[in-house]
C-alpha atoms as a PDB file:
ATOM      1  CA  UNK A   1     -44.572 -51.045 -12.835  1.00  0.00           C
ATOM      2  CA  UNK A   2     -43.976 -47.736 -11.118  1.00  0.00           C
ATOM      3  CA  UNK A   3     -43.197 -48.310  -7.317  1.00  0.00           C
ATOM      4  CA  UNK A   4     -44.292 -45.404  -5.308  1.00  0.00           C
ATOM      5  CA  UNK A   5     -43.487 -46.559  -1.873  1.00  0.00           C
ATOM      6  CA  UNK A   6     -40.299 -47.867   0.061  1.00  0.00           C
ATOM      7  CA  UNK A   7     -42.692 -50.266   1.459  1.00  0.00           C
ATOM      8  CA  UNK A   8     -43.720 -51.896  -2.214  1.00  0.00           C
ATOM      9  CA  UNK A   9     -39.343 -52.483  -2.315  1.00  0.00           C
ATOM     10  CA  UNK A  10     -38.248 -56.111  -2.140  1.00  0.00           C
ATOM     11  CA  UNK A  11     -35.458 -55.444  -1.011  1.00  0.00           C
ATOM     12  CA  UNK A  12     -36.884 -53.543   1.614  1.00  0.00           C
ATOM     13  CA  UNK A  13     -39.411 -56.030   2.691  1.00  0.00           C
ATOM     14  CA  UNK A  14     -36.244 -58.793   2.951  1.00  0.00           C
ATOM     15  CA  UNK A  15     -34.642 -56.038   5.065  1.00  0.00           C
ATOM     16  CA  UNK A  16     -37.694 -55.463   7.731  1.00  0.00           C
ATOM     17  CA  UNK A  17     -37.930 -59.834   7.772  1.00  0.00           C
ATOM     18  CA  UNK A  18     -34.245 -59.773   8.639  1.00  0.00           C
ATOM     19  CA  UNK A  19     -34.551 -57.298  11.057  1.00  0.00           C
ATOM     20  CA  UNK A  20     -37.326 -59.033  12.791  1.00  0.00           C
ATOM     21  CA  UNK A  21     -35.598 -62.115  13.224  1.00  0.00           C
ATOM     22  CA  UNK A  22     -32.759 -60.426  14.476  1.00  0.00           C
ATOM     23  CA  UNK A  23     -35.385 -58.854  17.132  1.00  0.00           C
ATOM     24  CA  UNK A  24     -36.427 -62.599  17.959  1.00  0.00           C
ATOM     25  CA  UNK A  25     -32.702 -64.120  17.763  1.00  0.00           C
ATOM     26  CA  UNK A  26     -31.320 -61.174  20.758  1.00  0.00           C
ATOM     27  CA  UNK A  27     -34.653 -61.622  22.836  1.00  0.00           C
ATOM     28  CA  UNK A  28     -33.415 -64.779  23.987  1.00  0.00           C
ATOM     29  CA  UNK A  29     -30.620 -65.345  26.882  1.00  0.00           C
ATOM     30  CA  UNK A  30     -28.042 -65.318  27.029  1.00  0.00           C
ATOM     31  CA  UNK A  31     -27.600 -62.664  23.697  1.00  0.00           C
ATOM     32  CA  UNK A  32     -30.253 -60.606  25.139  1.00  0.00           C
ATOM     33  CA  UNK A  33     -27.926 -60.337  28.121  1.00  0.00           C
ATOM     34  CA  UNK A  34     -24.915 -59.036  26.060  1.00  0.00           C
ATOM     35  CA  UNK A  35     -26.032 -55.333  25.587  1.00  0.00           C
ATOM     36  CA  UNK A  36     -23.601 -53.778  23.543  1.00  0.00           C
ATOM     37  CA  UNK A  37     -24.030 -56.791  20.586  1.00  0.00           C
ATOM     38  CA  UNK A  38     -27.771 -56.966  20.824  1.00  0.00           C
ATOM     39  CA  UNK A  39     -27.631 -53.137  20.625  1.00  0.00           C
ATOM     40  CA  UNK A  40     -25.007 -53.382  17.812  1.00  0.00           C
ATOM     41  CA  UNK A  41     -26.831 -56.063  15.929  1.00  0.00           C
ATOM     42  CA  UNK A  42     -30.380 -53.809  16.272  1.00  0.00           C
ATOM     43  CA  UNK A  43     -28.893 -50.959  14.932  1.00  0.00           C
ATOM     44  CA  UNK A  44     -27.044 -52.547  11.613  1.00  0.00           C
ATOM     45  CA  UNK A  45     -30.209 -54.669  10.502  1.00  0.00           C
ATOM     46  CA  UNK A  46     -32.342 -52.151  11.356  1.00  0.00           C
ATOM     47  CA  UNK A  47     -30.207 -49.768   9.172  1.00  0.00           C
ATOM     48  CA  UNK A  48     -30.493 -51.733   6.494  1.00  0.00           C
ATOM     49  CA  UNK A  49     -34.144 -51.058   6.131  1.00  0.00           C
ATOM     50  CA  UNK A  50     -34.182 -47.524   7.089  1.00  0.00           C
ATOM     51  CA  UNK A  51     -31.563 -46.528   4.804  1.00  0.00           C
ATOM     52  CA  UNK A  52     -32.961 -48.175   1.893  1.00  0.00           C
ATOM     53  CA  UNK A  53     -36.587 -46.123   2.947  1.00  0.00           C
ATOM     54  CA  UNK A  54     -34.937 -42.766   2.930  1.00  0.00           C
ATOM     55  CA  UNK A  55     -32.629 -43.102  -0.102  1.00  0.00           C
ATOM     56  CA  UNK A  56     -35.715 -43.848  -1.963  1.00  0.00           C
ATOM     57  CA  UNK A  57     -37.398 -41.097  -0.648  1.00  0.00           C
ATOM     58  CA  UNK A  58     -34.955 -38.440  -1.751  1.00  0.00           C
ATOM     59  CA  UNK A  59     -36.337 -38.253  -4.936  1.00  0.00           C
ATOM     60  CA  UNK A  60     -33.504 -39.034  -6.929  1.00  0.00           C
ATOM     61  CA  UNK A  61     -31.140 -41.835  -8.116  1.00  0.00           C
ATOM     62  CA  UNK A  62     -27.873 -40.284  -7.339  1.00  0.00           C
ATOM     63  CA  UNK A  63     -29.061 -40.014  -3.638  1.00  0.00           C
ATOM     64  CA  UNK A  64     -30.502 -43.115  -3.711  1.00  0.00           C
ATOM     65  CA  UNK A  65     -27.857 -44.935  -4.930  1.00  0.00           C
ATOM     66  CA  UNK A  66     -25.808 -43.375  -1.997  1.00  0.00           C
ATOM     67  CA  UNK A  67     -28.012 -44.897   0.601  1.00  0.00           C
ATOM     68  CA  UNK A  68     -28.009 -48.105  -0.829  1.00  0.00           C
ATOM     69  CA  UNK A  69     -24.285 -47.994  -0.834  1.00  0.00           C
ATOM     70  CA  UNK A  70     -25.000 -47.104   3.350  1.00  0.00           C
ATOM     71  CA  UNK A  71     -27.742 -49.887   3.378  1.00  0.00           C
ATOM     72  CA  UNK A  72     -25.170 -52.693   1.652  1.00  0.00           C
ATOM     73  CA  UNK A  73     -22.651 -51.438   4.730  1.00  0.00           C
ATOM     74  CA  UNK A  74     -25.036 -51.738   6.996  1.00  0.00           C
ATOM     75  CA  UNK A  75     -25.945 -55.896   5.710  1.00  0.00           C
ATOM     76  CA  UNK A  76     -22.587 -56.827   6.114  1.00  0.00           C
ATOM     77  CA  UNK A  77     -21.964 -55.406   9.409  1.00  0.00           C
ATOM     78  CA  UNK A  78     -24.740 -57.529  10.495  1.00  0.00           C
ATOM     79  CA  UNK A  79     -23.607 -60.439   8.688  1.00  0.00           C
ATOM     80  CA  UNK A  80     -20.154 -60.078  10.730  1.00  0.00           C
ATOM     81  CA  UNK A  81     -22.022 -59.234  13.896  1.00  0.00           C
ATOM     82  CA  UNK A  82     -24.169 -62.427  13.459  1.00  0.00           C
ATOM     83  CA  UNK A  83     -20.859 -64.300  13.588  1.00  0.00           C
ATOM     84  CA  UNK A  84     -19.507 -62.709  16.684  1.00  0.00           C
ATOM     85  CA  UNK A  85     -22.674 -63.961  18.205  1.00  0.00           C
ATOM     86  CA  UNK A  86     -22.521 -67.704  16.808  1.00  0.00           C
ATOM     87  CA  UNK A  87     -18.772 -67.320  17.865  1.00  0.00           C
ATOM     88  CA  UNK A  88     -20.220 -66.425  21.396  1.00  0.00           C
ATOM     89  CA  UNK A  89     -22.682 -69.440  21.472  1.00  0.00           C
ATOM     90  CA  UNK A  90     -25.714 -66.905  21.661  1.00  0.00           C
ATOM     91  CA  UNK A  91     -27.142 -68.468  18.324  1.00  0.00           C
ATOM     92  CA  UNK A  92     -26.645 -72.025  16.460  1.00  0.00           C
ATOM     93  CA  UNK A  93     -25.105 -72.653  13.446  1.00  0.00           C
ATOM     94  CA  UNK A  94     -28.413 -72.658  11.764  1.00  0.00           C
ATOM     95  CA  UNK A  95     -29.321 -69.320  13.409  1.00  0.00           C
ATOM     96  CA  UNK A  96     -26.206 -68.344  11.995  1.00  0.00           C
ATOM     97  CA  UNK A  97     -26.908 -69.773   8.213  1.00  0.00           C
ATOM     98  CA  UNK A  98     -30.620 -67.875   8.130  1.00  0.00           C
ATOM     99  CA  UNK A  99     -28.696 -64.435   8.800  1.00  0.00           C
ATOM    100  CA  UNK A 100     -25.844 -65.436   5.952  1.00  0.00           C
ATOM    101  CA  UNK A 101     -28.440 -66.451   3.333  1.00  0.00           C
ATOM    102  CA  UNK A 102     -30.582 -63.276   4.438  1.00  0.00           C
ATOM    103  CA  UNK A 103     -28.193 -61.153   4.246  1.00  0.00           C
ATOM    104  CA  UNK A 104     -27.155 -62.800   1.207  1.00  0.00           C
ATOM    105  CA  UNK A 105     -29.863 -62.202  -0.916  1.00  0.00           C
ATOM    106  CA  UNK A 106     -30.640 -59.040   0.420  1.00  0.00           C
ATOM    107  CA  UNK A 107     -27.154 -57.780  -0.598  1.00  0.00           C
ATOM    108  CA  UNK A 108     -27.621 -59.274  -4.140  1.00  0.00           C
ATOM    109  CA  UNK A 109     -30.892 -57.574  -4.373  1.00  0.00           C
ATOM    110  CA  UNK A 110     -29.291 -54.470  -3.987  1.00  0.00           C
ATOM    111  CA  UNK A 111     -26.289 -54.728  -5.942  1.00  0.00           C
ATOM    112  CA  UNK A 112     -28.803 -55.495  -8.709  1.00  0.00           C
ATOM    113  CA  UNK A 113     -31.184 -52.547  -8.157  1.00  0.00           C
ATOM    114  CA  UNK A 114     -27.764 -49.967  -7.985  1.00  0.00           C
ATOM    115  CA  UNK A 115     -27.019 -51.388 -11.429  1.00  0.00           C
ATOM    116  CA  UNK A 116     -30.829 -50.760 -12.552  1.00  0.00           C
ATOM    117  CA  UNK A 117     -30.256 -47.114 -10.840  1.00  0.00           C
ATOM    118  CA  UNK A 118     -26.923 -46.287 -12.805  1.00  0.00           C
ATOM    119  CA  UNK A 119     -28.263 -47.391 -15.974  1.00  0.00           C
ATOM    120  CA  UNK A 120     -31.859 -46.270 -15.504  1.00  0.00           C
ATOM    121  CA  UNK A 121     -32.208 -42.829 -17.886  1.00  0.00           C
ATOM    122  CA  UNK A 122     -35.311 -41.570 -15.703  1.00  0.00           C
ATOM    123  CA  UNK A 123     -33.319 -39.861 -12.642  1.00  0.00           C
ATOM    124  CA  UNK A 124     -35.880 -39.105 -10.782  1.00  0.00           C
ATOM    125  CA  UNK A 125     -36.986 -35.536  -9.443  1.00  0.00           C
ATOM    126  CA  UNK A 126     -33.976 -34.339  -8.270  1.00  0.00           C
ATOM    127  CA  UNK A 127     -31.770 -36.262 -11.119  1.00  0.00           C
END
């Protein structure tokens, strides 16, 4: 099956989920209250998601693979940022879990799918 669209991703679907919940999790007091982590928190998750659309829309492996490299960054900055904010009693412990085993999966997702992308002989467009 041919994907044609960042939005047909997995990986990139997980991503947008996260990043919602994330959305949800910093709405509430007293996180929402704590600019600069809800602001730092938006921006990682949501980089996760963008990254992984415009990598795949560079038409090309190589590039792609470079974004998902960005993306992967991007999850575990979250991860550590969804910590800091357990650490901070803005979120429980099971808060806390959701964004581990969400980030979790999301990061094995793409681990897998740079693998399929080294290996893969059709480079895409731009190779």
């Amino acid at each position: 099956m041919k994907i044609e669209r960042f939005e047909d991703l997995e990986i990139w679907q997980e991503a947008r989920e996260l990043c919602k919940y994330i959305f949800t999790l910093t709405s509430k007091e007293p996180f929402s209250r704590d600019f600069k982590l809800r602001d730092q928190i938006h921006g990682s998750s949501g980089s996760i998601m963008d990254n992984i659309a415009e990598g795949f829309g560079r038409g090309g492996n190589k590039e792609f693979l470079q974004f998902l490299f960005i993306a992967k960054g991007s999850c575990n900055e979250t991860r550590s940022q969804g910590y800091r904010a357990f650490d901070y009693n803005y979120i429980t412990e099971e808060e806390l879990n959701k964004i581990l085993e969400k980030t979790d999966t999301i990061a094995k997702k793409m681990n897998s799918l740079m693998i399929y992308l080294k290996r893969d002989k059709n480079r895409g467009t731009k190779n």
